[in-house]
N, C-alpha and C. Protein backbone atom coordinates (compact mmCIF):
# COMPACT_ATOMS: atom_id res chain seq x y z
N UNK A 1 -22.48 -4.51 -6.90
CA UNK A 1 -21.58 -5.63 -6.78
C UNK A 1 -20.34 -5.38 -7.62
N UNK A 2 -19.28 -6.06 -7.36
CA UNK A 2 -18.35 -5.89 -8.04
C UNK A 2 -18.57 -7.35 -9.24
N UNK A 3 -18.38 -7.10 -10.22
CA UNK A 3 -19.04 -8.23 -11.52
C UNK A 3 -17.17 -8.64 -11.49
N UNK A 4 -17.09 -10.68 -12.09
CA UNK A 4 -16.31 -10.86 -12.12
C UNK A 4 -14.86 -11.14 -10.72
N UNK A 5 -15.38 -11.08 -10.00
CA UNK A 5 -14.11 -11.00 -8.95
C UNK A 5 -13.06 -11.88 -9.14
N UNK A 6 -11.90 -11.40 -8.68
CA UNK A 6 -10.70 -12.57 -8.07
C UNK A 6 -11.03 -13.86 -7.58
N UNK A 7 -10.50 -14.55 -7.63
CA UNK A 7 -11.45 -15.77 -6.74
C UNK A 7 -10.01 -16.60 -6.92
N UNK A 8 -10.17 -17.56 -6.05
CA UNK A 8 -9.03 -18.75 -6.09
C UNK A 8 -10.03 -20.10 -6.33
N UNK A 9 -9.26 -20.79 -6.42
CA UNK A 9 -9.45 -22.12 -6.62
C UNK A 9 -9.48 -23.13 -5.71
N UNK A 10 -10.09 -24.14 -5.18
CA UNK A 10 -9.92 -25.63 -4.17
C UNK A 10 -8.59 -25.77 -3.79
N UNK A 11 -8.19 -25.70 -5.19
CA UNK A 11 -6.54 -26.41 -5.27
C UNK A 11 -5.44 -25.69 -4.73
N UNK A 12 -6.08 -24.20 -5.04
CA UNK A 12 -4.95 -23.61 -4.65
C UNK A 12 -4.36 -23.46 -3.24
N UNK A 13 -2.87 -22.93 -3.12
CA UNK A 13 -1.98 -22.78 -1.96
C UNK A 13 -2.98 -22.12 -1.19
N UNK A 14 -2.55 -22.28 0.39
CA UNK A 14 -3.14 -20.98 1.41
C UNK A 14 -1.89 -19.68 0.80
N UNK A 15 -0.36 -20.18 0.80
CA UNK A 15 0.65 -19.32 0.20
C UNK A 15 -0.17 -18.73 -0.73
N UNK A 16 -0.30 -18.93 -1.69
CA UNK A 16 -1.09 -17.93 -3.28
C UNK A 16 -2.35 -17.30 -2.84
N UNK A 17 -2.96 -17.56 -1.34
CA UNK A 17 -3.96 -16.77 -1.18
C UNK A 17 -3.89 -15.72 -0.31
N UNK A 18 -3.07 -15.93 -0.08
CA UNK A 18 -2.40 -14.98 1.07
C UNK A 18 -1.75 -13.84 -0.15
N UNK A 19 -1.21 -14.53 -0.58
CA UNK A 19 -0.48 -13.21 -1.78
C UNK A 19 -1.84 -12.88 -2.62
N UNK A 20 -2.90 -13.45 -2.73
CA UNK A 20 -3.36 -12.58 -3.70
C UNK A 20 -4.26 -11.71 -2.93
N UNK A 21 -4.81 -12.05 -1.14
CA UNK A 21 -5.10 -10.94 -0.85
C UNK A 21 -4.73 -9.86 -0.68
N UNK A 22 -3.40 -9.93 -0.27
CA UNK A 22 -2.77 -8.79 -0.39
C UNK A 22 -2.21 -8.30 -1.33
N UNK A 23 -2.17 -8.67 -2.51
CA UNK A 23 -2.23 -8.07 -3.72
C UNK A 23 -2.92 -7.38 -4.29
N UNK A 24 -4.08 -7.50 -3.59
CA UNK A 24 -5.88 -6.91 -4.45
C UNK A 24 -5.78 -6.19 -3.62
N UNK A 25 -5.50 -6.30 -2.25
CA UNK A 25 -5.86 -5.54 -0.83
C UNK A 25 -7.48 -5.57 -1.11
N UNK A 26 -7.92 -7.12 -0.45
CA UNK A 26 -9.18 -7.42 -0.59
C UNK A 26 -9.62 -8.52 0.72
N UNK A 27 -10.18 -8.45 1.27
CA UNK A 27 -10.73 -9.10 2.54
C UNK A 27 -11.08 -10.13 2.80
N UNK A 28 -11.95 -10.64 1.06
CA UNK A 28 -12.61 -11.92 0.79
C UNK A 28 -12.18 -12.41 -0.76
N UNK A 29 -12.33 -14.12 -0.71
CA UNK A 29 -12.08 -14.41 -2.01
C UNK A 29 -13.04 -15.51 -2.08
N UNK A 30 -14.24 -15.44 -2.88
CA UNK A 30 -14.93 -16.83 -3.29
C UNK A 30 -13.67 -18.02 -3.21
N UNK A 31 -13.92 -19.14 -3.06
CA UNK A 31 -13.29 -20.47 -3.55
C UNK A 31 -14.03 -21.01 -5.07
N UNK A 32 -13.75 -21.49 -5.73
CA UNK A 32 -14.45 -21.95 -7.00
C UNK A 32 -13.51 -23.33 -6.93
N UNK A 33 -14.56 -24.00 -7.90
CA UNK A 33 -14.52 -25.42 -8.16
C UNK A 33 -13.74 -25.51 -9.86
N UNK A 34 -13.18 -26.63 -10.08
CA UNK A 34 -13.11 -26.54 -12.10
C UNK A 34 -14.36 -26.08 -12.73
N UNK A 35 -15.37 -26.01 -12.39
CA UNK A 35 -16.64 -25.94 -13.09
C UNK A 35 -16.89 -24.41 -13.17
N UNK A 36 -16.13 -23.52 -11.72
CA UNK A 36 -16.20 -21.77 -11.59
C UNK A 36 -17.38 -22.16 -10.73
N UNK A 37 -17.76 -23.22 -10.14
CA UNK A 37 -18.76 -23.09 -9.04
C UNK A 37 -18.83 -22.48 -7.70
N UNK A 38 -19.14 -21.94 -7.54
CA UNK A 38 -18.93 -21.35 -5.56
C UNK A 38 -19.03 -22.23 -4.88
N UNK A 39 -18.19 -22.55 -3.93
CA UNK A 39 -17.77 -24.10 -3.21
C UNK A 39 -17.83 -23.66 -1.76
N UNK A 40 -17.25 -21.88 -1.84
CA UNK A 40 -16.68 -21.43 -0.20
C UNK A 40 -16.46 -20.28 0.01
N UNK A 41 -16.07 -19.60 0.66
CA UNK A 41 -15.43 -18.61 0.77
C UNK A 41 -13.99 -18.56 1.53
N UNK A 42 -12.85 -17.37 1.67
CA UNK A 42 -11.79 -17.71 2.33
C UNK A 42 -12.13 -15.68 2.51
N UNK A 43 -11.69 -15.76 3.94
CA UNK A 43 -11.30 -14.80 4.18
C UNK A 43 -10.25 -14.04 4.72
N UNK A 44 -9.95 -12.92 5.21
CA UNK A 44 -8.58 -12.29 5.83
C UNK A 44 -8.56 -13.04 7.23
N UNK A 45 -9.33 -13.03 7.96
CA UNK A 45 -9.28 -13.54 9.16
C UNK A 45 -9.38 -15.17 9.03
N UNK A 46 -10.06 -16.11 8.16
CA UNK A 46 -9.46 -17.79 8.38
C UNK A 46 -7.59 -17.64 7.55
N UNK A 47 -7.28 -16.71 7.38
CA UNK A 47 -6.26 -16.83 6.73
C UNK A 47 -5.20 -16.16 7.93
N UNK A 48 -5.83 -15.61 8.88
CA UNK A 48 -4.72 -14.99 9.69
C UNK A 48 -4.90 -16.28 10.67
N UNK A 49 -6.01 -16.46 10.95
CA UNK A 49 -6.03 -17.37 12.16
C UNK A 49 -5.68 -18.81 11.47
N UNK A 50 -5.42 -19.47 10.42
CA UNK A 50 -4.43 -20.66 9.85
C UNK A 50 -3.18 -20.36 10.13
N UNK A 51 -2.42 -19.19 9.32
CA UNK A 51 -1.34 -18.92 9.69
C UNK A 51 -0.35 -18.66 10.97
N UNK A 52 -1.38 -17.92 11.57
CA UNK A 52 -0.87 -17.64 13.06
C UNK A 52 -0.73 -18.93 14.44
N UNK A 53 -1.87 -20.09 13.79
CA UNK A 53 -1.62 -21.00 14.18
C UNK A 53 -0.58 -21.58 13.74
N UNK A 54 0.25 -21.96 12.96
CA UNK A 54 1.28 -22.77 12.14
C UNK A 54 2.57 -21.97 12.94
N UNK A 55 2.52 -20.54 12.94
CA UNK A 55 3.88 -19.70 13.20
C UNK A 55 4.07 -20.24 14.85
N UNK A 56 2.81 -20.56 15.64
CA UNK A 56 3.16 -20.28 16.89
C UNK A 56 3.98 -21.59 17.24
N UNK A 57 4.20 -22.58 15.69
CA UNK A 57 5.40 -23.75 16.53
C UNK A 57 6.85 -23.15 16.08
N UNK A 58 7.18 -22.57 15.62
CA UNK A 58 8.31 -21.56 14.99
C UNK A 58 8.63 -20.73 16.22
N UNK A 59 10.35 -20.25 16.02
CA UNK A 59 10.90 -19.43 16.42
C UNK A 59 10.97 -18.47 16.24
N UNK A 60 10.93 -18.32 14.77
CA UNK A 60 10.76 -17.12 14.28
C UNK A 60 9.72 -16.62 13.43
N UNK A 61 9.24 -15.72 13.23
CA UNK A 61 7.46 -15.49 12.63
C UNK A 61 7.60 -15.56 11.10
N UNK A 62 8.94 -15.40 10.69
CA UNK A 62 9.06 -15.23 9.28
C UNK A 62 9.64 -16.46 8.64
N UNK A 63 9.85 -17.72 9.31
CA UNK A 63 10.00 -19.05 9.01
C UNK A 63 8.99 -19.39 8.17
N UNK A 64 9.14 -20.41 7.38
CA UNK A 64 7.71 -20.46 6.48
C UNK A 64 7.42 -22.21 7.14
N UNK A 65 6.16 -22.03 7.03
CA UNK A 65 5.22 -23.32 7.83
C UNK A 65 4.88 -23.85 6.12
N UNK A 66 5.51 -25.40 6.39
CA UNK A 66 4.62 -26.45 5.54
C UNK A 66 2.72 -26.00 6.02
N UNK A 67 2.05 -25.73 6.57
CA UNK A 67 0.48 -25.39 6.59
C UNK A 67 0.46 -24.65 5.54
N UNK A 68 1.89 -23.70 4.86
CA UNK A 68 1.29 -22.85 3.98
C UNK A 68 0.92 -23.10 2.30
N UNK A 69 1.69 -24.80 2.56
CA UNK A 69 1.36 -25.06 1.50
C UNK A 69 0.02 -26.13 1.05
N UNK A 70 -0.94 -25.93 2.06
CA UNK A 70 -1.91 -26.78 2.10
C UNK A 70 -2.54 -26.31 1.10
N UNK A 71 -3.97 -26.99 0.30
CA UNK A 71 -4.76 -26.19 -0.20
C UNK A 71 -6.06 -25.32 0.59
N UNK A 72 -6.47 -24.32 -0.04
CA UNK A 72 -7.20 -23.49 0.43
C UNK A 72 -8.41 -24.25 0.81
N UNK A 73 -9.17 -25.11 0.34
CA UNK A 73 -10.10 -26.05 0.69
C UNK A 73 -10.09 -26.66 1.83
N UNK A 74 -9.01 -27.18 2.37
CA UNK A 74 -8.83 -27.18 3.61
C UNK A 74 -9.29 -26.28 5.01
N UNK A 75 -9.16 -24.94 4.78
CA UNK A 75 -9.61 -24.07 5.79
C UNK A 75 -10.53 -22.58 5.11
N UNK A 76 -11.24 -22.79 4.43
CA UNK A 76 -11.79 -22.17 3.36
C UNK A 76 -13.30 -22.71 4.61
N UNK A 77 -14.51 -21.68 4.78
CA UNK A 77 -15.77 -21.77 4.99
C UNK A 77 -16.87 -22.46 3.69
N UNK A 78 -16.92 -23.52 4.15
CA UNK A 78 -17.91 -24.28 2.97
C UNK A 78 -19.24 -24.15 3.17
N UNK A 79 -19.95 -23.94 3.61
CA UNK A 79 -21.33 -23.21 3.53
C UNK A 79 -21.54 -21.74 3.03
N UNK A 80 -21.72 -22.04 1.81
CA UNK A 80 -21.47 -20.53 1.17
C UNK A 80 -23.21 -19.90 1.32
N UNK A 81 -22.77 -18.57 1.69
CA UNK A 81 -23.83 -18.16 1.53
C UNK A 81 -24.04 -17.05 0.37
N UNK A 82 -25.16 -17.62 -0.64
CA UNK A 82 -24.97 -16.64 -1.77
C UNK A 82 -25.99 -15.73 -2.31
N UNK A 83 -26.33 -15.03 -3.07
CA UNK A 83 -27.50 -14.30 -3.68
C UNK A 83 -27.30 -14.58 -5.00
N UNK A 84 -28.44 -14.62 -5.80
CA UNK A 84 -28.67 -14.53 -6.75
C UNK A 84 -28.56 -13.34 -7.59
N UNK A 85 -28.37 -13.54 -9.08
CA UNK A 85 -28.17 -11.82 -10.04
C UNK A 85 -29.77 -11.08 -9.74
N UNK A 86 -30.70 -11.90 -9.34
CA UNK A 86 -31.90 -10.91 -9.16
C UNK A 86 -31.89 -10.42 -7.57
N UNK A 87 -30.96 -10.74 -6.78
CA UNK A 87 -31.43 -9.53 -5.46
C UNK A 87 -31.26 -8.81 -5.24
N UNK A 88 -31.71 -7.81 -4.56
CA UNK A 88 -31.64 -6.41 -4.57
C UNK A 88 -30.40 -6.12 -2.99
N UNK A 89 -30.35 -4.67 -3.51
CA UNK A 89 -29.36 -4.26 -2.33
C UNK A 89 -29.50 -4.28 -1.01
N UNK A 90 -31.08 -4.24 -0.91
CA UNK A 90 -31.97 -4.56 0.19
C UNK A 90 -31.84 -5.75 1.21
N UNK A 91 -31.98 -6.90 -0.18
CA UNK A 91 -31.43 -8.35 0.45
C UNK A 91 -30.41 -8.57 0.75
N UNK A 92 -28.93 -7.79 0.12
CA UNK A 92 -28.15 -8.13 0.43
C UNK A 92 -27.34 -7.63 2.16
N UNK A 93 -28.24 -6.64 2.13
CA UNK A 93 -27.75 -5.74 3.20
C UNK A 93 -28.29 -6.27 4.31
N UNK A 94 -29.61 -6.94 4.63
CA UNK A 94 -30.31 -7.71 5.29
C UNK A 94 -29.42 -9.00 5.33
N UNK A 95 -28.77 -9.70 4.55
CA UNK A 95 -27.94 -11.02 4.66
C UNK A 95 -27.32 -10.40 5.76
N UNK A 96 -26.04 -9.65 5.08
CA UNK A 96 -25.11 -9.71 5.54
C UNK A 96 -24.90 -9.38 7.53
N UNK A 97 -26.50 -8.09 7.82
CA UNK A 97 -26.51 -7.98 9.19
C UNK A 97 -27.19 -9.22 9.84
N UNK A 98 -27.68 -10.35 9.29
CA UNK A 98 -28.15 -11.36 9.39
C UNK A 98 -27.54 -12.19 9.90
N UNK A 99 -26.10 -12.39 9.06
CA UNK A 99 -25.57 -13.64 8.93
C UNK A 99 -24.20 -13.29 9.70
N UNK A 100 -23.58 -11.81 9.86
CA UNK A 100 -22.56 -11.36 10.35
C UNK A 100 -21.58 -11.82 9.17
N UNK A 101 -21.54 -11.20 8.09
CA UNK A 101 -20.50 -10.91 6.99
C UNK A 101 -20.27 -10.17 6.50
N UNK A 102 -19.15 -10.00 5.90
CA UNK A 102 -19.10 -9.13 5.31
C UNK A 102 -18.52 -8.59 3.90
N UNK A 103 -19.39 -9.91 3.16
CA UNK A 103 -19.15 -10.52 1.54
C UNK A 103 -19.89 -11.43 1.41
N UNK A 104 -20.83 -11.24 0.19
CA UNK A 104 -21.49 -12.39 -0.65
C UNK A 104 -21.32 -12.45 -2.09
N UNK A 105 -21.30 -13.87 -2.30
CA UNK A 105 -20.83 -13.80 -3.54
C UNK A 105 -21.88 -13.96 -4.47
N UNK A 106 -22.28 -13.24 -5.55
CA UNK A 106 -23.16 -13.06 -6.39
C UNK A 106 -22.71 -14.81 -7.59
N UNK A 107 -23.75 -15.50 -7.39
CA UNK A 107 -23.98 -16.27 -7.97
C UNK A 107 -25.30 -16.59 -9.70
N UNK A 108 -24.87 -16.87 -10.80
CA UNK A 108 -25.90 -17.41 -11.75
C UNK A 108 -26.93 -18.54 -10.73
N UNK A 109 -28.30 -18.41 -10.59
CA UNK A 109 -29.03 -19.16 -10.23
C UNK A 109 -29.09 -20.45 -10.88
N UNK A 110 -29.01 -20.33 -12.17
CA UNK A 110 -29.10 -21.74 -12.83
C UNK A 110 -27.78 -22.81 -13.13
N UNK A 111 -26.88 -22.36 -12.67
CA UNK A 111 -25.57 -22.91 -12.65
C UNK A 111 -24.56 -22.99 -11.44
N UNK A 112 -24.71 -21.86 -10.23
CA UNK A 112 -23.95 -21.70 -9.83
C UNK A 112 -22.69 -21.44 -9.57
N UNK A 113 -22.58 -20.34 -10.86
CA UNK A 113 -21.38 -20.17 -11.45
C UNK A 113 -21.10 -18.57 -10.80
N UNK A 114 -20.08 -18.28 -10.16
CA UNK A 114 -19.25 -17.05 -10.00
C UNK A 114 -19.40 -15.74 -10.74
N UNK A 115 -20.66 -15.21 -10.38
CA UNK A 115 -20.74 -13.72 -11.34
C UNK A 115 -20.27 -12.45 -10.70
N UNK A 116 -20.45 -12.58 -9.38
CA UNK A 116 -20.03 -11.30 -8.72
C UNK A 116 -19.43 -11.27 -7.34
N UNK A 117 -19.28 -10.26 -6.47
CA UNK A 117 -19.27 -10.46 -5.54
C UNK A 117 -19.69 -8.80 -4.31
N UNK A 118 -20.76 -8.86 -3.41
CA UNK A 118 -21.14 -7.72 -2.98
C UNK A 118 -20.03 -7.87 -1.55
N UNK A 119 -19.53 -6.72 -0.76
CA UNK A 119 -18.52 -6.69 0.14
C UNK A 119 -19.74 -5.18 0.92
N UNK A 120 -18.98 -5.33 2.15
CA UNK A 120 -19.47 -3.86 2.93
C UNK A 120 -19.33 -2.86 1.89
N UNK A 121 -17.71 -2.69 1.57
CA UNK A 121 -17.55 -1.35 0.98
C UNK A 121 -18.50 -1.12 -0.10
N UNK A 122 -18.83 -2.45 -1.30
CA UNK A 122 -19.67 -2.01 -2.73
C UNK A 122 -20.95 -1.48 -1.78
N UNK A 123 -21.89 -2.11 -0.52
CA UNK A 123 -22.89 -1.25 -0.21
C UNK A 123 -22.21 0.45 0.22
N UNK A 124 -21.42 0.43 1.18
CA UNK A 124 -21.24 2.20 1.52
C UNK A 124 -21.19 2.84 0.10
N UNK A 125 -20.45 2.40 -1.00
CA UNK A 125 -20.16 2.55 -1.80
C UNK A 125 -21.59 3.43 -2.25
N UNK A 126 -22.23 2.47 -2.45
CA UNK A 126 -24.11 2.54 -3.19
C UNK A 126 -24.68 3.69 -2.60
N UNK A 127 -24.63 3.68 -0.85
CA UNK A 127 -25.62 4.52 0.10
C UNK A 127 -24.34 6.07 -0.23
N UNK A 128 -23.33 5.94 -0.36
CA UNK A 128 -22.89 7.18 -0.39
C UNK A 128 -23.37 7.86 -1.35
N UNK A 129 -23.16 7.51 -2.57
CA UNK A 129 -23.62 7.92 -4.21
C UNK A 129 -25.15 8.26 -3.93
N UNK A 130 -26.11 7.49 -3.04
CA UNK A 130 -27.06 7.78 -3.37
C UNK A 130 -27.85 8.87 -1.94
N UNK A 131 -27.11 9.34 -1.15
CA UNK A 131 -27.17 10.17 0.08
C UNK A 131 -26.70 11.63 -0.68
C-alpha cells in the first residue's frame, strides 16, 4: 500500500481536485471527513465525466463552468469500499477483481481513519518484485 496518501476533503473544490490529480498524476483520491474519516472516493473518470458534462453547455472547452466550483462531495462515490491494516494482498486483489476497481483505501479498523491506500499499480508493483 502506499501509507499516508493525498486525499481531499468533503469541502473541497472539484477545481482543487482536478489540480491535485494531476499534480500527483494519480487516478484516485480518498474523500475524508474533519475527523480524516473515509467518507468516499473521487476518481479520474467521476471527475472527467462531471466536467465534461458542465463543458458540453460552453462554446468553448476551456471556459470555466461554475460545476467546477462545487464541492467534491457532491460527485465523489459514497459507498466506500475499504480494507482494513490487517488484509492481506490476497484480499485486496480479490476486492478489487470483485468489485471492478481500481483503489482501496486502507483504513484503521477502530476509527476509520485514512491510513493508506492500495491502487493496481502498488499490487503490479508487489507481483513484479516478487516474480
Amino acid at each position: 500500500m502506499t501509507p499516508n496518501p493525498e486525499r481531499v476533503r468533503t469541502t473541497d473544490t472539484v477545481s482543487d481536485a482536478v489540480n491535485k490529480l494531476f499534480e500527483l498524476d494519480v487516478r484516485h483520491l480518498p474523500v475524508v471527513n474533519t475527523s480524516e474519516e473515509v467518507v468516499g472516493m473521487l476518481s479520474d473518470r467521476d471527475l472527467r465525466s462531471h466536467i465534461l458534462n458542465g463543458r458540453m453547455q460552453y462554446e468553448a472547452p476551456d471556459e470555466v463552468s461554475e460545476e467546477d466550483n462545487v464541492a467534491v462531495s457532491t460527485i465523489m462515490q459514497g459507498d466506500v469500499i475499504s480494507l482494513g491494516t490487517d488484509a492481506s494482498i490476497n484480499d485486496a486483489i480479490e476486492l478489487m477483481i470483485e468489485q471492478k476497481i481500481g483503489a482501496i483505501p486502507v483504513v484503521n479498523p477502530l476509527d476509520g481513519t485514512l491510513v493508506g491506500i492500495v491502487s493496481y499499480i502498488d499490487v503490479l508493483r508487489f507481483a513484479a518484485e516478487e516474480l
